[in-house]
Protein backbone atom coordinates (compact mmCIF):
# COMPACT_ATOMS: atom_id res chain seq x y z
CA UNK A 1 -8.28 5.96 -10.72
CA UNK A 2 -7.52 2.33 -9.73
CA UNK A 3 -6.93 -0.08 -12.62
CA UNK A 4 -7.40 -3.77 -12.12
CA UNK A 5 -4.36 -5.61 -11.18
CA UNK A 6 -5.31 -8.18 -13.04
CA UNK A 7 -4.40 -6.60 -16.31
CA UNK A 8 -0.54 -6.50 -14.77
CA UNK A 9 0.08 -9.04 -12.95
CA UNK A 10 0.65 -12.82 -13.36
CA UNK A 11 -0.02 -15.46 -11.19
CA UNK A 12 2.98 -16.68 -9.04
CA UNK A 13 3.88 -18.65 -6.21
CA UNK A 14 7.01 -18.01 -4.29
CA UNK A 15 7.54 -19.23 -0.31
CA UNK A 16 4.64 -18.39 1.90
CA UNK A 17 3.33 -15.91 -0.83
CA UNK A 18 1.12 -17.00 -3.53
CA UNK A 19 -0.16 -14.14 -6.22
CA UNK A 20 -3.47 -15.11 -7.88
CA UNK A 21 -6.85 -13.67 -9.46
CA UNK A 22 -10.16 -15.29 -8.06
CA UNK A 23 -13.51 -13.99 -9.40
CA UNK A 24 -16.66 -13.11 -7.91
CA UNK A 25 -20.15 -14.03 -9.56
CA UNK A 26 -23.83 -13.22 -7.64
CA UNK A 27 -23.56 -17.29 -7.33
CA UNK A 28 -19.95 -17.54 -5.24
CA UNK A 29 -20.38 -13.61 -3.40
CA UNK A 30 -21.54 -13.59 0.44
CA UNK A 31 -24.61 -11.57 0.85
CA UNK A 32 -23.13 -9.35 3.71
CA UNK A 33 -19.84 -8.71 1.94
CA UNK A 34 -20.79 -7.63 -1.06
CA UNK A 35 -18.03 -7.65 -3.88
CA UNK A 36 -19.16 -6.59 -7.26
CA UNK A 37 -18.50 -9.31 -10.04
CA UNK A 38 -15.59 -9.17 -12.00
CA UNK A 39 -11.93 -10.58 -11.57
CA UNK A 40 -9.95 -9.53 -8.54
CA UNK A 41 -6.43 -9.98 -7.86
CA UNK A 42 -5.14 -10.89 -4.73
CA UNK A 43 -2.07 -11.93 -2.35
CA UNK A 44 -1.74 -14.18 0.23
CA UNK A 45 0.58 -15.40 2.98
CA UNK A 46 0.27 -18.82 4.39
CA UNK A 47 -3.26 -18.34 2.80
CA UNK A 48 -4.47 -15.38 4.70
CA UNK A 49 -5.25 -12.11 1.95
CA UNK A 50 -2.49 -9.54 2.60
CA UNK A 51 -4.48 -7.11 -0.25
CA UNK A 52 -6.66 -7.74 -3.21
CA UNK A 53 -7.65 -4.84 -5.29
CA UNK A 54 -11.27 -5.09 -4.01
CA UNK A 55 -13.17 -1.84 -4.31
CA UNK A 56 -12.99 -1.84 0.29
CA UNK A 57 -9.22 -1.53 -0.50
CA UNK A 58 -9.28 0.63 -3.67
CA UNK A 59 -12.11 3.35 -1.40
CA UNK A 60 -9.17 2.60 1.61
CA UNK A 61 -6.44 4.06 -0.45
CA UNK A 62 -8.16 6.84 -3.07
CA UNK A 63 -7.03 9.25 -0.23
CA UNK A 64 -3.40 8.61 -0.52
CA UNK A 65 -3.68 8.59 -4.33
CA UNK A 66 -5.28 11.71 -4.49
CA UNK A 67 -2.77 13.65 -2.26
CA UNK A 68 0.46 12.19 -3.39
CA UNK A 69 2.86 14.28 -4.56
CA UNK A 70 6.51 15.40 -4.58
CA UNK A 71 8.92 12.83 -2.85
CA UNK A 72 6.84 9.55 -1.75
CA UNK A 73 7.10 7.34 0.51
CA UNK A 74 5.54 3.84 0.30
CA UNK A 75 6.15 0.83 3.08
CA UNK A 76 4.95 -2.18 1.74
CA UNK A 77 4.67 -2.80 -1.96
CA UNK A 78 1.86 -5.12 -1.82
CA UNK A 79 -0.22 -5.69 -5.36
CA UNK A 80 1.46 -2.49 -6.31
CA UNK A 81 -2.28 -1.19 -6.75
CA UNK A 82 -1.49 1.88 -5.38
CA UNK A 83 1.97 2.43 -7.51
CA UNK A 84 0.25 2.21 -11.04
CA UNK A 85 -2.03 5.65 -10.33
CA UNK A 86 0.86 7.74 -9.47
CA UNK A 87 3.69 6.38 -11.62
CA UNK A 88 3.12 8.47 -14.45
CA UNK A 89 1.66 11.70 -12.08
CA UNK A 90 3.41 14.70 -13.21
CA UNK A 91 3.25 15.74 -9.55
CA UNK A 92 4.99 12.91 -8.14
CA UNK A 93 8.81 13.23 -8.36
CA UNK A 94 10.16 9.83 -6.84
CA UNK A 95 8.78 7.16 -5.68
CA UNK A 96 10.51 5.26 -2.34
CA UNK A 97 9.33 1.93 -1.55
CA UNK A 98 10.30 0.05 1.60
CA UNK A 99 9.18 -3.77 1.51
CA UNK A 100 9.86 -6.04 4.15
CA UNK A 101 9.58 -9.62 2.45
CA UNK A 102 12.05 -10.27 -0.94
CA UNK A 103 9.47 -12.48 -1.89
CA UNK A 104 6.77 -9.73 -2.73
CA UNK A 105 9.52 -7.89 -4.17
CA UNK A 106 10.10 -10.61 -6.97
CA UNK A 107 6.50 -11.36 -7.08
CA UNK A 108 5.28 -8.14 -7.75
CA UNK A 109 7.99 -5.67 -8.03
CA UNK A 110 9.35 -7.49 -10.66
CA UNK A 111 5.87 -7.58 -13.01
CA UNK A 112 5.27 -4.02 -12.99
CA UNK A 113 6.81 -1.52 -15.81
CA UNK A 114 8.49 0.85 -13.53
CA UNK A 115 9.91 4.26 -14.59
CA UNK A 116 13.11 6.12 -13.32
CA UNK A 117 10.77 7.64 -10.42
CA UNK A 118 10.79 4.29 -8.44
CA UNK A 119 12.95 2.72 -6.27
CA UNK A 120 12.18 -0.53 -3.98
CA UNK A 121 13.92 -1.45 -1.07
CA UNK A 122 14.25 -4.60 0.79
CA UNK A 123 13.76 -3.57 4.58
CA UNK A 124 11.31 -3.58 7.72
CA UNK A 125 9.44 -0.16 7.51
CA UNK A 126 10.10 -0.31 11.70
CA UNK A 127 13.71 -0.34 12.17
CA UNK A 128 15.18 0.95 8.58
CA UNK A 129 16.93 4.39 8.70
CA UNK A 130 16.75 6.56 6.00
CA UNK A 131 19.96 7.98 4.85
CA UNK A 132 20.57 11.17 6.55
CA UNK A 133 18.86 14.56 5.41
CA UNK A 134 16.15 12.56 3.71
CA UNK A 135 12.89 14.10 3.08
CA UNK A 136 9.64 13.17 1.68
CA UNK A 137 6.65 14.94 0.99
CA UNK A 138 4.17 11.90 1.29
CA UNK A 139 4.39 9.24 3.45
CA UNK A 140 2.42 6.79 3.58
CA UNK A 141 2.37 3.06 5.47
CA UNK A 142 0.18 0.38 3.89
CA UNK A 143 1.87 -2.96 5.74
CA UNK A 144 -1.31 -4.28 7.61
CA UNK A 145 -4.16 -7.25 6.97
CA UNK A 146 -6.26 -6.13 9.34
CA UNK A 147 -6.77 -3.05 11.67
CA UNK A 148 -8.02 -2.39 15.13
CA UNK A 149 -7.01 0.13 18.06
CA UNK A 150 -3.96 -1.95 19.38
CA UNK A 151 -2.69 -1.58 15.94
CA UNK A 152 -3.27 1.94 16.17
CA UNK A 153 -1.68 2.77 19.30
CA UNK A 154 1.02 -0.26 19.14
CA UNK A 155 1.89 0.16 15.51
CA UNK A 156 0.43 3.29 13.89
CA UNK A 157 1.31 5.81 16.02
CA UNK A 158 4.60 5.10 16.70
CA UNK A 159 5.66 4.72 12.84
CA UNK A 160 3.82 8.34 12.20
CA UNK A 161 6.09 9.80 15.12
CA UNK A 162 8.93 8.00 13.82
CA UNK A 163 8.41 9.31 10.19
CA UNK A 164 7.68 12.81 11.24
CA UNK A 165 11.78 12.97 11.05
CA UNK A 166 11.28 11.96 7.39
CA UNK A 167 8.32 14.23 6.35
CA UNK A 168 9.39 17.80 4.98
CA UNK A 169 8.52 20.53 7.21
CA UNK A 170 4.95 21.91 6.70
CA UNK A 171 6.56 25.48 6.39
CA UNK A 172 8.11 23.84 3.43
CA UNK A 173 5.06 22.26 2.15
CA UNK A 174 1.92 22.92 4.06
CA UNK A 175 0.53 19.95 2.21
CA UNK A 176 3.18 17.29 2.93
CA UNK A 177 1.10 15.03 4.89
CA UNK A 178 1.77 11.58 6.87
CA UNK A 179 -1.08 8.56 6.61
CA UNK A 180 -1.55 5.37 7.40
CA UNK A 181 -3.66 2.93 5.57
CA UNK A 182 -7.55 2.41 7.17
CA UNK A 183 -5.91 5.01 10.11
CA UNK A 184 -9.68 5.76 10.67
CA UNK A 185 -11.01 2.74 11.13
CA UNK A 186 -7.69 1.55 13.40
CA UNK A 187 -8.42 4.74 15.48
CA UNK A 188 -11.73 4.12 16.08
CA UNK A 189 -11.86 -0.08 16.41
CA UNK A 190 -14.17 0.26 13.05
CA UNK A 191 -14.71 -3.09 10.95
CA UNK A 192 -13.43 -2.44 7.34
CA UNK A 193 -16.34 -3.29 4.72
C-alpha cells in the first residue's frame, strides 16, 4: 500500500523545515519503540518530527487510504506518503490539498510527479473557505505531531463540524466519510506506538 518515501523524495532544507532519511539498524533502534530496519524518511520543524513514513504512521493512515474516493480532501501535505497510494486510484477523482506552511509545499510538493487530479493550496486548514457549493467525498485532516484529548476536543472536533459543510451529503454518498488522523487515539488520550 505505502511505498517508502525514500524512493521520492530528496533531502532538503528550507526555513524551519528540514527533509531527510535516517535509518534504523537493531544497533541504533530503542527497545520499547521498535522500528523495523530499513531507511525512513522524515520531516522536521525546528527539529521536532512532523511525519516520517514509519510503519506507526503508515498503520495510522491505511484507513484513510483504503476509503478514499471521489472528491478528496487532504489538510496538510506532509511527506506526501499518503498522496502516492491514491494518485493513480481509479476511484479517486481529484485530489484537494490545503497546506499551511509554503515551505513544505516547495519541499515536498514540488518532488512528487503529480497528475491532473491534484491540486495544493497554500492556506491554514482552520480559517480557509472553500469556494462556495464545494463538495468532497473524503475529507480527511492529517496536520498534527502529536495527539491527546485537548487536541480532540480543541482541534478535532471543531474542524469535523466545520467540514461537515464541505462533505457531500450521505444521501448522496452513504460512504462519504470525515476523519481525522490518530482520531482514536486523540479521543481516548491513547499513546501512539
Amino acid at each position: 500500500m505505502f511505498t517508502p518515501m525514500a524512493e521520492f523524495l530528496e533531502e532538503r532544507e528550507m526555513g524551519k523545515f528540514k527533509l531527510s532519511k535516517f535509518t534504523i539498524t537493531k544497533e541504533n533502534r530503542s527497545w520499547r519503540d521498535y522500528i523495523p530496519d530499513g531507511t525512513y524518511t522524515r520531516l522536521t520543524r525546528s527539529g521536532e518530527v512532523v511525519m516520517s513514513d514509519t510503519p506507526m504512521e503508515q498503520r495510522t493512515n491505511s484507513e484513510f487510504v483504503r476509503k478514499a474516493h471521489g472528491d478528496v480532501f487532504i489538510a496538510g501535505l506532509g511527506i506526501g506518503m499518503i498522496l502516492i497510494p491514491i494518485l493513480k486510484d481509479e476511484k479517486i477523482k481529484t485530489i484537494t490539498i490545503l497546506e499551511k506552511h509554503e515551505e513544505v509545499i516547495e519541499l515536498v510538493g514540488k518532488q512528487l510527479e503529480l497528475n491532473d487530479k491534484v491540486r495544493i493550496i497554500h492556506g491554514d486548514v482552520f480559517t480557509y473557505e472553500h469556494p462556495k457549493g464545494t463538495k468532497f467525498d473524503t475529507i480527511y485532516f492529517d496536520i498534527w505531531d502529536w495527539v491527546n484529548s485537548d487536541v480532540w476536543n480543541n482541534e478535532m472536533k471543531p474542524l469535523k463540524r466545520k467540514y461537515l459543510k464541505y462533505r457531500r451529503s450521505l444521501k448522496e454518498n452513504p460512504d462519504a466519510f470525515i476523519k481525522c488522523w490518530a482520531e482514536y487515539h486523540a479521543k481516548n488520550n491513547l499513546r501512539l506506538l
